[in-house]
N, C-alpha and C. Protein backbone atom coordinates (compact mmCIF):
# COMPACT_ATOMS: atom_id res chain seq x y z
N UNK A 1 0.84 -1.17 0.00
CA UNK A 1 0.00 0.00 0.00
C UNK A 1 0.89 1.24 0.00
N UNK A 2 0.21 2.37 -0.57
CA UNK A 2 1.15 3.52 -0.92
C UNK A 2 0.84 4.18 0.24
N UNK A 3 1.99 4.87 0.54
CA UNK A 3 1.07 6.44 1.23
C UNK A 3 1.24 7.68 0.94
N UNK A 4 0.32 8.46 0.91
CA UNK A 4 0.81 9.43 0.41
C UNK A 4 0.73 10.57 1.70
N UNK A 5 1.85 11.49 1.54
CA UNK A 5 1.80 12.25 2.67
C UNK A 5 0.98 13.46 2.31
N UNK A 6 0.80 14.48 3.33
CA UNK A 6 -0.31 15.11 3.49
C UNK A 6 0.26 16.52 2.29
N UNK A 7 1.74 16.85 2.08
CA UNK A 7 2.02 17.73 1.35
C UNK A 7 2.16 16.65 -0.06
N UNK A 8 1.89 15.84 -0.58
CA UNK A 8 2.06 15.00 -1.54
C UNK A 8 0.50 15.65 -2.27
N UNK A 9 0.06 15.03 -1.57
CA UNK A 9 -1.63 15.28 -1.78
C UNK A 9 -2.12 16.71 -2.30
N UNK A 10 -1.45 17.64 -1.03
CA UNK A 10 -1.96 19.06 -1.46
C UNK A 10 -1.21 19.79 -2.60
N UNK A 11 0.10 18.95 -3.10
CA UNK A 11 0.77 19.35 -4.12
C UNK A 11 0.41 18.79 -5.59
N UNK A 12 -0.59 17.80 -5.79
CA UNK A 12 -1.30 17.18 -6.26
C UNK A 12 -2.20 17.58 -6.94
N UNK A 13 -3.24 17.89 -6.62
CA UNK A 13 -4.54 19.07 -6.11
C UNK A 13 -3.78 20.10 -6.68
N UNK A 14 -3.28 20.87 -6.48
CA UNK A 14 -2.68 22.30 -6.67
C UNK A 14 -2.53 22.22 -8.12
N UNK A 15 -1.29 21.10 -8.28
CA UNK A 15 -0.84 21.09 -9.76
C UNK A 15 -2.76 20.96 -11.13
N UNK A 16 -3.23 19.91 -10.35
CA UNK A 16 -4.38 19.38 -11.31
C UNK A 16 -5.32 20.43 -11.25
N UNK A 17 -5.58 21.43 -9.99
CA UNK A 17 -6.37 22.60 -10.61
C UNK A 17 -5.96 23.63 -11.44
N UNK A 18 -4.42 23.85 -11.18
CA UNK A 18 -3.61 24.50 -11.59
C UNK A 18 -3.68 24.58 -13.76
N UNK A 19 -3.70 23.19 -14.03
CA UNK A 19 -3.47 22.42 -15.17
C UNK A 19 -5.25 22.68 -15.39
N UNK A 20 -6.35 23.03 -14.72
CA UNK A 20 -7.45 22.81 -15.57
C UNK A 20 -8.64 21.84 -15.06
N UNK A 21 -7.58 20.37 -14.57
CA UNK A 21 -8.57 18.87 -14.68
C UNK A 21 -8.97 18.48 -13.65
N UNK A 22 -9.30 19.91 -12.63
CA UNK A 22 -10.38 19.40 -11.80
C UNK A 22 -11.85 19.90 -11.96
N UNK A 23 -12.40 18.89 -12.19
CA UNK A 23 -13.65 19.10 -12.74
C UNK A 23 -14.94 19.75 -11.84
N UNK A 24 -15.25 21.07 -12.43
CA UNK A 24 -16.19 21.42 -11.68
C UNK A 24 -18.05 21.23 -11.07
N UNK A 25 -18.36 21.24 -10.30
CA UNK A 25 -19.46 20.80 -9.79
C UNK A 25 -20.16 20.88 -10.71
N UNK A 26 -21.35 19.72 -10.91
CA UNK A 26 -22.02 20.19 -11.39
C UNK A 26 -23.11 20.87 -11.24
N UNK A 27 -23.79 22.14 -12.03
CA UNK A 27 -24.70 23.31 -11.37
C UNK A 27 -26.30 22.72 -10.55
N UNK A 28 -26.22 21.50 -10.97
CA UNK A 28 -27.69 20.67 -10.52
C UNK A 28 -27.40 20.49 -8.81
N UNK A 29 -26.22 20.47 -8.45
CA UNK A 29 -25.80 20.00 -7.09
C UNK A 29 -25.18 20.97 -6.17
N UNK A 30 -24.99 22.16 -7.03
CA UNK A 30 -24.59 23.65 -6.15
C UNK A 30 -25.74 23.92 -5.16
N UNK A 31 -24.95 24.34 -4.00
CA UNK A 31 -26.74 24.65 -2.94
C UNK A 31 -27.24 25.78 -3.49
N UNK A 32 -28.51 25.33 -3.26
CA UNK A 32 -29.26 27.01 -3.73
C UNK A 32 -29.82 27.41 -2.57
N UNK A 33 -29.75 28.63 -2.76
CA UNK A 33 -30.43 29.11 -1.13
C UNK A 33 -31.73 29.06 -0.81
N UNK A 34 -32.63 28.38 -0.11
CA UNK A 34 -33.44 28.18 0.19
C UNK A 34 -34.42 29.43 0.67
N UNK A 35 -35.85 29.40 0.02
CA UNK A 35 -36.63 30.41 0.18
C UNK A 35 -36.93 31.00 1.20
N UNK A 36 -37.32 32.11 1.64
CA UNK A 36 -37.45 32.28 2.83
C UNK A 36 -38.62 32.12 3.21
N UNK A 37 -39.10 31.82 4.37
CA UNK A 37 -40.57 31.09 4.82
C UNK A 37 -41.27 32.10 5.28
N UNK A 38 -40.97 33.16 5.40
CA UNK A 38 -41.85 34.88 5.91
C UNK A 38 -40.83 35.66 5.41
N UNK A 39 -41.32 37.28 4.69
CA UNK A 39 -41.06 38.40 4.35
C UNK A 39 -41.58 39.49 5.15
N UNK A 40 -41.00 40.19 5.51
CA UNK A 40 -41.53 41.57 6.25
C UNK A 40 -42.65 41.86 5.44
N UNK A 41 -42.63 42.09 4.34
CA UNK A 41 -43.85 43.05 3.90
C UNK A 41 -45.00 41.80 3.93
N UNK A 42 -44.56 40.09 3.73
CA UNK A 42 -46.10 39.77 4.14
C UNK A 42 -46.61 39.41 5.44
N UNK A 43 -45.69 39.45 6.59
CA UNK A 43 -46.18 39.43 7.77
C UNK A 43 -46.38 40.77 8.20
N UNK A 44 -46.90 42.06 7.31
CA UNK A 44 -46.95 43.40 7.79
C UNK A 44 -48.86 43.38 8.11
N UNK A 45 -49.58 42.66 7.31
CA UNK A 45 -50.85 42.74 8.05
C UNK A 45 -51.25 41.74 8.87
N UNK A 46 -50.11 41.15 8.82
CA UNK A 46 -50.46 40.75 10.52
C UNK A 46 -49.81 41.33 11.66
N UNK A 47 -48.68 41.79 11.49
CA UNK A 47 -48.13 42.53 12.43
C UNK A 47 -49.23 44.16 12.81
N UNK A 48 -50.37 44.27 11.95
CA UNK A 48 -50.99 45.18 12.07
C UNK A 48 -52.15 44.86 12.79
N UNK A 49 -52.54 44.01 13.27
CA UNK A 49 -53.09 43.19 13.81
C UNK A 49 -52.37 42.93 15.52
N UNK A 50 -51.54 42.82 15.29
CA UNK A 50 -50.86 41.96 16.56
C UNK A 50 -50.08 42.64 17.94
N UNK A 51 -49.22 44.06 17.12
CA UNK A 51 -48.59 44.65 17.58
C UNK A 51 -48.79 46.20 18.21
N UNK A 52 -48.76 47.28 19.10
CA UNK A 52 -49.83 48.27 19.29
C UNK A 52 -49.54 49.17 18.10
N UNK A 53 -50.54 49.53 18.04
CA UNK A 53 -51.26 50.66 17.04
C UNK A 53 -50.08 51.89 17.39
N UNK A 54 -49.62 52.49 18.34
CA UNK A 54 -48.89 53.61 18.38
C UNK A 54 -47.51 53.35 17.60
N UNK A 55 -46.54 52.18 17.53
CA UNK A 55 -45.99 52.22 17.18
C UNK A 55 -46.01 52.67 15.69
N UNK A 56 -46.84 52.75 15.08
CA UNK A 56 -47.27 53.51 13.55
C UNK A 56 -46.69 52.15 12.94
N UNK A 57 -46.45 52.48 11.53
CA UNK A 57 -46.50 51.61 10.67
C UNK A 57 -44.96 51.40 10.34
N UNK A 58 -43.49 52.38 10.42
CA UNK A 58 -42.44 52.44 10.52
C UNK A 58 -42.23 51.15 11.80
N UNK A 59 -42.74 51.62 12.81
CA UNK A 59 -42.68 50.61 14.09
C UNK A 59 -42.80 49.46 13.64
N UNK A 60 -44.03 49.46 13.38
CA UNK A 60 -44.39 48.01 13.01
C UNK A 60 -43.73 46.91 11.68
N UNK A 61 -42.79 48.01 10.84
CA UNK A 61 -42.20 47.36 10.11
C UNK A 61 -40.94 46.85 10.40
N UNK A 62 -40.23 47.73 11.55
CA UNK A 62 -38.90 47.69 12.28
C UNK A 62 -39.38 46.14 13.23
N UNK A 63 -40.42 46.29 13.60
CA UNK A 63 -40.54 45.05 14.92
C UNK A 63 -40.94 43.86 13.84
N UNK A 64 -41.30 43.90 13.36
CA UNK A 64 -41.43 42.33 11.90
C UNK A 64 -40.21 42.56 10.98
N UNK A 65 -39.71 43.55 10.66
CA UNK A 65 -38.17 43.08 10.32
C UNK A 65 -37.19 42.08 11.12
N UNK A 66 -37.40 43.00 12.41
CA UNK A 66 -36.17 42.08 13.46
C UNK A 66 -36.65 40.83 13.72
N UNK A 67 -38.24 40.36 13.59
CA UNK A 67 -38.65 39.21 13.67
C UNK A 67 -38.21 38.43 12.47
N UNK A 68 -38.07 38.71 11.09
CA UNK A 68 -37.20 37.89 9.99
C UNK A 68 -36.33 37.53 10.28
N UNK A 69 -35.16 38.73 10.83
CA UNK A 69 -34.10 38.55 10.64
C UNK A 69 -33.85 37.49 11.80
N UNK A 70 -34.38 37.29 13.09
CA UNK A 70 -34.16 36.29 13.87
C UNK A 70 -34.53 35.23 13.11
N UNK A 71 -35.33 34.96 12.64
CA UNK A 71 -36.03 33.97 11.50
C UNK A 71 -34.99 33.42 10.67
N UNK A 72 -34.41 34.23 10.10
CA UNK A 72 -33.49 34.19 9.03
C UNK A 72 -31.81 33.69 9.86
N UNK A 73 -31.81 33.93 10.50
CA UNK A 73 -30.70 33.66 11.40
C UNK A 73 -30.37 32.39 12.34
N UNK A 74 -31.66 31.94 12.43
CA UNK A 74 -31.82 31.02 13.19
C UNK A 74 -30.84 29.60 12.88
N UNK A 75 -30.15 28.94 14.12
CA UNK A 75 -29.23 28.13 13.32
C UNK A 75 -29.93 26.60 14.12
N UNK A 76 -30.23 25.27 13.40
CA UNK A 76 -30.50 24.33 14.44
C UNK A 76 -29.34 24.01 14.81
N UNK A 77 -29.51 22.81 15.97
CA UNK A 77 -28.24 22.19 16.51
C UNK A 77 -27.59 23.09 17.18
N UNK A 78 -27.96 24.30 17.58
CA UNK A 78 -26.62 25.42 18.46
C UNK A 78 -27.09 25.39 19.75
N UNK A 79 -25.92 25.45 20.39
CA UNK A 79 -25.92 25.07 21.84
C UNK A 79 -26.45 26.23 22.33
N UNK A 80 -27.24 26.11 23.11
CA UNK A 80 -27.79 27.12 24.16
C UNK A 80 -27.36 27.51 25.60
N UNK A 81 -27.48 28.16 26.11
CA UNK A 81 -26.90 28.54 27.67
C UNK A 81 -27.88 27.63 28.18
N UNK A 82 -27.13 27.09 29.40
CA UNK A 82 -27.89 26.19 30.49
C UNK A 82 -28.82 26.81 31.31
N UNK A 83 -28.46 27.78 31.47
CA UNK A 83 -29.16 29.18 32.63
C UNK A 83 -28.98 28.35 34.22
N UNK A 84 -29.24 30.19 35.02
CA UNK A 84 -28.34 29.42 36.15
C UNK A 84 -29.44 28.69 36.83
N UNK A 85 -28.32 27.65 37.50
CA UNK A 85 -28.31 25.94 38.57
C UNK A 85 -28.95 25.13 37.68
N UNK A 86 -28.38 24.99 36.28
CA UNK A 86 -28.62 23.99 35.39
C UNK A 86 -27.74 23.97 34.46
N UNK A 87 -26.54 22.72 34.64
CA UNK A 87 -25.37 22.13 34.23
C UNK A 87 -25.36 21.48 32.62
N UNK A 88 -27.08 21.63 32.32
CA UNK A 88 -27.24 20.45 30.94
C UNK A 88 -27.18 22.28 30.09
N UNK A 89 -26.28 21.27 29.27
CA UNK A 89 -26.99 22.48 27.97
C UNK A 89 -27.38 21.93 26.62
N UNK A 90 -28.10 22.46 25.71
CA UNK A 90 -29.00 22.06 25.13
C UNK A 90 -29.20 22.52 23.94
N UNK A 91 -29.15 21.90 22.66
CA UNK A 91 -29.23 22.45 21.27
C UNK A 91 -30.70 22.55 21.02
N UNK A 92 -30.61 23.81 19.82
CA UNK A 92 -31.82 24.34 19.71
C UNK A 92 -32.27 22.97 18.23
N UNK A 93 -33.41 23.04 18.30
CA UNK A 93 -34.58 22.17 17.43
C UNK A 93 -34.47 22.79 15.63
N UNK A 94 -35.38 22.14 15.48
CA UNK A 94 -35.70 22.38 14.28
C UNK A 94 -36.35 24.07 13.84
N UNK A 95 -35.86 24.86 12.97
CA UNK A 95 -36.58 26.48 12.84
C UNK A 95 -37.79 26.13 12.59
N UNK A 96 -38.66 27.24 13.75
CA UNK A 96 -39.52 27.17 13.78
C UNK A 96 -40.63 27.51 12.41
N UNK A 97 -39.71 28.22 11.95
CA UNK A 97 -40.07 29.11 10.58
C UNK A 97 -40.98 27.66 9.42
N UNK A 98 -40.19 26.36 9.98
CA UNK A 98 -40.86 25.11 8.60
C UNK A 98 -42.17 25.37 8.31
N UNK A 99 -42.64 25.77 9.33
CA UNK A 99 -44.68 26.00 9.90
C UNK A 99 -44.90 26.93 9.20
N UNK A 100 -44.35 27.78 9.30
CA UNK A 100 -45.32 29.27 8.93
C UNK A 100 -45.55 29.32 7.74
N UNK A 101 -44.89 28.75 6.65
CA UNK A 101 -46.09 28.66 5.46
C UNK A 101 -47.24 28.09 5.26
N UNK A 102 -47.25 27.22 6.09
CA UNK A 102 -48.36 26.33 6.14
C UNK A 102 -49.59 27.39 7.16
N UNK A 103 -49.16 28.06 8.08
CA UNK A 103 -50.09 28.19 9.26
C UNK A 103 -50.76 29.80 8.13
N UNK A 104 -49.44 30.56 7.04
CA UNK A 104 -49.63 32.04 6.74
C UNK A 104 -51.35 31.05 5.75
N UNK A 105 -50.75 30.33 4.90
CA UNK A 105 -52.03 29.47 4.21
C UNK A 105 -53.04 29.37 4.74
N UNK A 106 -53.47 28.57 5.68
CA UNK A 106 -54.47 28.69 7.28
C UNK A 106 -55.20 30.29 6.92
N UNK A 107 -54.67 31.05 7.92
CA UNK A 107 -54.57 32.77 7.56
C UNK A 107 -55.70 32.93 6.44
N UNK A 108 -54.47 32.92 4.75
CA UNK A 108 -55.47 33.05 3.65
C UNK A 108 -56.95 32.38 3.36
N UNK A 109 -56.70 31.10 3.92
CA UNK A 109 -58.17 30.45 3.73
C UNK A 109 -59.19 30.80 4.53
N UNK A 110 -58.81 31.04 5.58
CA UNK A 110 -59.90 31.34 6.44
C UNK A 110 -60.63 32.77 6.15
N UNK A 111 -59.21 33.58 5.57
CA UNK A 111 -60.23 34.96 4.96
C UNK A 111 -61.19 34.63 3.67
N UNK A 112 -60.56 33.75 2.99
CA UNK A 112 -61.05 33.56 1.39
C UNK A 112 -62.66 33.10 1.90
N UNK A 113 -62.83 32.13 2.98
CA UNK A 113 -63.74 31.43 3.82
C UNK A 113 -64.77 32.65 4.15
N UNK A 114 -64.67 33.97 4.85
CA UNK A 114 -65.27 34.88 5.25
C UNK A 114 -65.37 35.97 4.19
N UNK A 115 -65.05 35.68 2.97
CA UNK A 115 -65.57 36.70 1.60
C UNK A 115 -64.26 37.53 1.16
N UNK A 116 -63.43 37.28 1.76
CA UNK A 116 -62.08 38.40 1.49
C UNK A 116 -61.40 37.22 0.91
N UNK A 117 -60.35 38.54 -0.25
CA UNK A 117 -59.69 38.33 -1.60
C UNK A 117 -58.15 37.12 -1.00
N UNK A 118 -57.80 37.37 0.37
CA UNK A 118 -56.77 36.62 1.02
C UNK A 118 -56.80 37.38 2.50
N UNK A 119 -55.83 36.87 3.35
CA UNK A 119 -55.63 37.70 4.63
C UNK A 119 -55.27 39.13 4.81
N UNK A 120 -53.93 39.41 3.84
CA UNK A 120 -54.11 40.51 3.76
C UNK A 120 -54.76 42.13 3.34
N UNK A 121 -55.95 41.90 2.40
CA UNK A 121 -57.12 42.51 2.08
C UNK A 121 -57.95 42.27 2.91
N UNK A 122 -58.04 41.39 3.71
CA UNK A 122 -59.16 41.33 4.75
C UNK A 122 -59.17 42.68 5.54
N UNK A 123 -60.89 43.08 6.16
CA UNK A 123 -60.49 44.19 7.16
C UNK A 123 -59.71 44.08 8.87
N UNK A 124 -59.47 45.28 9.09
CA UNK A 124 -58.89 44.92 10.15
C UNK A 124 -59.42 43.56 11.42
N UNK A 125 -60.78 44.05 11.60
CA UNK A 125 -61.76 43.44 12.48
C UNK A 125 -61.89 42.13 11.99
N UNK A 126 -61.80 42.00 11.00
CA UNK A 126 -61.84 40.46 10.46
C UNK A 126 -60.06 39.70 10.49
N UNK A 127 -59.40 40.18 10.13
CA UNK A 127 -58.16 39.88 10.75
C UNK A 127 -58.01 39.67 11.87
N UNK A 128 -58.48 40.45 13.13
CA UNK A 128 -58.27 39.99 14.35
C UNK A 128 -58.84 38.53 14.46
N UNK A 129 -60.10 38.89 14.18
CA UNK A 129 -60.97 37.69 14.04
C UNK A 129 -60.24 36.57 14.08
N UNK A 130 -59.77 36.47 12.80
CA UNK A 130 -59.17 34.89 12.06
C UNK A 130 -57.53 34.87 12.99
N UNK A 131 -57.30 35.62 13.21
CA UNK A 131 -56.00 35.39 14.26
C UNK A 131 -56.33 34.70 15.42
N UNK A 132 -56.99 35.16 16.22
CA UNK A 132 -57.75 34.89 17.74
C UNK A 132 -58.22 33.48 17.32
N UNK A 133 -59.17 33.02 16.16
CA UNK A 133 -59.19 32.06 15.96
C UNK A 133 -58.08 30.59 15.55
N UNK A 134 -57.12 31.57 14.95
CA UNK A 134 -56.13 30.42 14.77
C UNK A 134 -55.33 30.25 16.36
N UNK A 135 -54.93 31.03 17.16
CA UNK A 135 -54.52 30.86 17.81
C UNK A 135 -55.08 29.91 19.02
N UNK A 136 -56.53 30.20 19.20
CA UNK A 136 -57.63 29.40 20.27
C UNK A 136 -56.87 27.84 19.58
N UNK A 137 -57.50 28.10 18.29
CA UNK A 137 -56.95 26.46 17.52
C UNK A 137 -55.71 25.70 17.72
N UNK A 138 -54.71 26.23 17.65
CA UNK A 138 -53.28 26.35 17.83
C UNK A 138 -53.23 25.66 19.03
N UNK A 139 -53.85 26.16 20.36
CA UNK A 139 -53.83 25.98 21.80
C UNK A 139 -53.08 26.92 22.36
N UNK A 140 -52.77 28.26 22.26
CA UNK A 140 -51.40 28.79 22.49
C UNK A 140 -51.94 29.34 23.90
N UNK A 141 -51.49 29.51 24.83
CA UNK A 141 -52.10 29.95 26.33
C UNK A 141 -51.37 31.17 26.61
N UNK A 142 -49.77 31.55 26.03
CA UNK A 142 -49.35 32.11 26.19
C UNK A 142 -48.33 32.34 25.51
N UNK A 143 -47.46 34.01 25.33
CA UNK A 143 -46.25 34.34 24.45
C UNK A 143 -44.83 33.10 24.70
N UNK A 144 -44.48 32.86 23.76
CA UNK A 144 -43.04 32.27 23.95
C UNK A 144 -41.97 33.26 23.99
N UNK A 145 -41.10 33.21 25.01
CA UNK A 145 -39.79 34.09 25.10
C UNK A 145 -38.81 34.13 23.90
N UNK A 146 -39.15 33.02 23.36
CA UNK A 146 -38.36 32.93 21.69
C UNK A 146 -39.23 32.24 20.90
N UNK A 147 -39.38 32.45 19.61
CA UNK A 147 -40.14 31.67 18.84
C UNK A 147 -40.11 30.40 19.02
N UNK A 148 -41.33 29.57 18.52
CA UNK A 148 -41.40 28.09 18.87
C UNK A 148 -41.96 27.65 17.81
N UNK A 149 -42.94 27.97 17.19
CA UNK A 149 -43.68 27.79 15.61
C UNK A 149 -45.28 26.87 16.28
N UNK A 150 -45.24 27.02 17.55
CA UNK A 150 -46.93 26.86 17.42
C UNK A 150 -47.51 27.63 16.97
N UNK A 151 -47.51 28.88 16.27
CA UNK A 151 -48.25 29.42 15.50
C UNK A 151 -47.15 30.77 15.39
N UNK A 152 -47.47 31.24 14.29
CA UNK A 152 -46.53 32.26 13.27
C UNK A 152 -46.92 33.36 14.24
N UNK A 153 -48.33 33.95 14.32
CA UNK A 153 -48.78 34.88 15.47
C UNK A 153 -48.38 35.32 16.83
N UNK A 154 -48.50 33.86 17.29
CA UNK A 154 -47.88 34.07 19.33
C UNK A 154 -46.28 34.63 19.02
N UNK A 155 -45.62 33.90 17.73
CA UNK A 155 -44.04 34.06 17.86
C UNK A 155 -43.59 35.22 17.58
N UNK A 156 -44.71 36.37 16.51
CA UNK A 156 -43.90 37.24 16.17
C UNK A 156 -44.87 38.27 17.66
N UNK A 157 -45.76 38.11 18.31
CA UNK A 157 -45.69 38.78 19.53
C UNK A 157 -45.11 38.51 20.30
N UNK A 158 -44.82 37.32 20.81
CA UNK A 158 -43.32 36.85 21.63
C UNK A 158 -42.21 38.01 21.25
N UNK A 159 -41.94 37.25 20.17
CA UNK A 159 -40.80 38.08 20.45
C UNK A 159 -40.74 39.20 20.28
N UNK A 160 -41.84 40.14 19.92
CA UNK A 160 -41.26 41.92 19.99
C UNK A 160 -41.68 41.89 21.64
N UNK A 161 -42.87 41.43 22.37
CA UNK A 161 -42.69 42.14 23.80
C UNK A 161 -42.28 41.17 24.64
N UNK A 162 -41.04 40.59 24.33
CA UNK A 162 -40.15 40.50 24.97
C UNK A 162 -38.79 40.70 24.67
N UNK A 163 -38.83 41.88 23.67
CA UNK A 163 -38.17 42.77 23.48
C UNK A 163 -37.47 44.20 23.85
N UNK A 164 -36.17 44.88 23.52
CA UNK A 164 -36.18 45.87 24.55
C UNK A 164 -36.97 47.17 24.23
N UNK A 165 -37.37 47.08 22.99
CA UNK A 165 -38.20 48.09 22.20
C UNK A 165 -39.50 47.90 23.09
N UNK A 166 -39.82 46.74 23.30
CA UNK A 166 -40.96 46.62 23.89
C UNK A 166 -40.93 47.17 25.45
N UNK A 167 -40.56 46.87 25.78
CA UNK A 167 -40.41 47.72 27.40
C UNK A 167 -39.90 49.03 27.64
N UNK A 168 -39.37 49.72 26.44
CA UNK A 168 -38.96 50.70 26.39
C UNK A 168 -40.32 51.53 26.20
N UNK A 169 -40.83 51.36 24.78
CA UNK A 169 -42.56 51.36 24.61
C UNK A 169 -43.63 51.22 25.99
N UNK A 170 -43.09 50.25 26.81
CA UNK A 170 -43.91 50.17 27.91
C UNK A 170 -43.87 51.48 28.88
N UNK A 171 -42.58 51.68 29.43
CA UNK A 171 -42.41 52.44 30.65
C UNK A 171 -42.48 53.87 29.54
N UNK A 172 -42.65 53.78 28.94
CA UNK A 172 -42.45 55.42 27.76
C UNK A 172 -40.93 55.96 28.21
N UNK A 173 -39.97 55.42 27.95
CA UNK A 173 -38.89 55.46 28.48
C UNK A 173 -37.76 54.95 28.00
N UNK A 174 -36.55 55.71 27.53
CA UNK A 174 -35.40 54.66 26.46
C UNK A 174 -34.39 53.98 27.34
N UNK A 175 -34.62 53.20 27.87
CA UNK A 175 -34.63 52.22 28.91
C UNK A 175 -33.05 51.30 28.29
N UNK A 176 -33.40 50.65 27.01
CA UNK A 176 -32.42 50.26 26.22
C UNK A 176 -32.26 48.80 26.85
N UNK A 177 -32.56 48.25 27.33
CA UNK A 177 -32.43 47.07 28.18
C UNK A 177 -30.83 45.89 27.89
N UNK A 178 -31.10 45.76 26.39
CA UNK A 178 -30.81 45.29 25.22
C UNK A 178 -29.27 45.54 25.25
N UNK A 179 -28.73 47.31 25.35
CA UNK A 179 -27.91 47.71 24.87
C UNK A 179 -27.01 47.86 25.63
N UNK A 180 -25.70 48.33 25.58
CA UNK A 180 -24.49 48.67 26.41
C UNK A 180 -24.72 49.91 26.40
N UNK A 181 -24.97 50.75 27.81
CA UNK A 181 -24.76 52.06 27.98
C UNK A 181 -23.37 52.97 28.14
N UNK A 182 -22.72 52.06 29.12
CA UNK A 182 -21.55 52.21 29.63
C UNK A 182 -22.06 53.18 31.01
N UNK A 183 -20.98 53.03 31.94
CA UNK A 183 -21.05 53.27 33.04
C UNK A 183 -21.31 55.55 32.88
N UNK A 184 -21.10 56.08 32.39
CA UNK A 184 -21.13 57.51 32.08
C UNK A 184 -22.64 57.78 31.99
N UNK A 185 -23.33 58.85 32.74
CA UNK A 185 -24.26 58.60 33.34
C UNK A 185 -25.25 57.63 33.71
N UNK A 186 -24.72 56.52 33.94
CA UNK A 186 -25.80 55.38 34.64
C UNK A 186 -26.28 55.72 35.53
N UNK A 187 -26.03 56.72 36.21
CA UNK A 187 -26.71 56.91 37.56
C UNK A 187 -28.42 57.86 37.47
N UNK A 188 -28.30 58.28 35.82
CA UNK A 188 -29.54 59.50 35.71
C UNK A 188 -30.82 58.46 35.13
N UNK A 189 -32.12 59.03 35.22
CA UNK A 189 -32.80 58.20 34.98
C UNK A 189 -32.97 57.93 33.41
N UNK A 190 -33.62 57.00 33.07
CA UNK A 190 -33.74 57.02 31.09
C UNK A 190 -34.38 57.94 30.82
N UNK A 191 -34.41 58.24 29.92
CA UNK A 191 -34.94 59.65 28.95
C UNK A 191 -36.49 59.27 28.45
N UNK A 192 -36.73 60.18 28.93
CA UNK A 192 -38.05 59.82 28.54
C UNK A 192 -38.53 59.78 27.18
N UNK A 193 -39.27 59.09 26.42
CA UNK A 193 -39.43 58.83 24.60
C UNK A 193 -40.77 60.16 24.81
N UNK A 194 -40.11 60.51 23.64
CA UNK A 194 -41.15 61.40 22.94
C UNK A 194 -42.15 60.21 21.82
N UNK A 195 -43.55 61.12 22.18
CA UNK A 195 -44.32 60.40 21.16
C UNK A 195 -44.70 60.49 20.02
């Protein structure tokens, strides 16, 4: 048996790409990037629905953006913090995101069901409607601290109010929870948000 050593190999390789005759992938087997399972602009009438009315419609596009982009970011298999007096730690599941085409579908039918063109042409009042209803359906009792994909709805209110925007919004106050202030006036109170 031969062996070949590890600079044999990589000198090998070098020369044969070098020369042309390593043959490139073929384009049927290149990854393609996989679609994304929610867009800001179509979870925007539901986020109009879900999220408070003061934040205006800028708000509401900023708080369903950052909900994509967690979406979009999401990695399975990554280890999670144990949190404290618990030694196990624990990889995250499958993205929750697999659901939400299926549940945004749900959504459309149920408006198409009540005379409207899809969910998002539906009126407001009827949107709530079919939300409250998917969710009763769903079983959801309460917000998840991070998305979970029992329903597309609870997750993208999960996670904006338990957000720092969200408590900032709460106390009317730029609170920043989220952020690094640094120690240079920590001692004054937060600034109060203009409305």
């Amino acid at each position: 048996m031969t062996r070949i050593s590890r600079r044999g190999a990589l000198k090998t390789l070098g020369a044969a790409a070098a020369a042309g005759r390593v043959a490139a992938w073929p384009e049927s087997t290149a990854a393609q990037p996989a679609p994304e399972p929610v867009t800001t602009d179509a979870l925007l009438p539901l986020a109009d629905v879900l999220l408070p009315e003061e934040l205006g419609v800028d708000g509401r596009r900023a708080a369903t953006a950052a909900f994509v982009r967690w979406i979009r970011n999401y990695k399975e298999g990554a280890d999670t913090d144990h949190g404290y007096g618990n030694t196990r730690i624990r990889s995250t599941g499958p993205s929750p995101a697999q659901k939400y085409p299926a549940q945004m579908g749900a959504l459309d039918d149920a408006a198409r069901a009540r005379g409207a063109a899809n969910f998002a042409g539906a009126p407001l009042e009827l949107r709530r409607a079919i939300v409250e209803a998917a969710l009763a359906s769903a079983k959801v009792e309460r917000l998840p601290s991070r998305p979970t994909g029992a329903h597309i709805a609870s997750d993208l209110m999960g996670h904006y109010f338990n957000s720092s925007a969200a408590e900032d919004l709460c106390y009317r106050a730029a609170i920043g929870r989220d952020t690094c202030r640094g120690l240079p006036g920590s001692e004054a109170r937060p600034a109060v948000l203009k409305k």
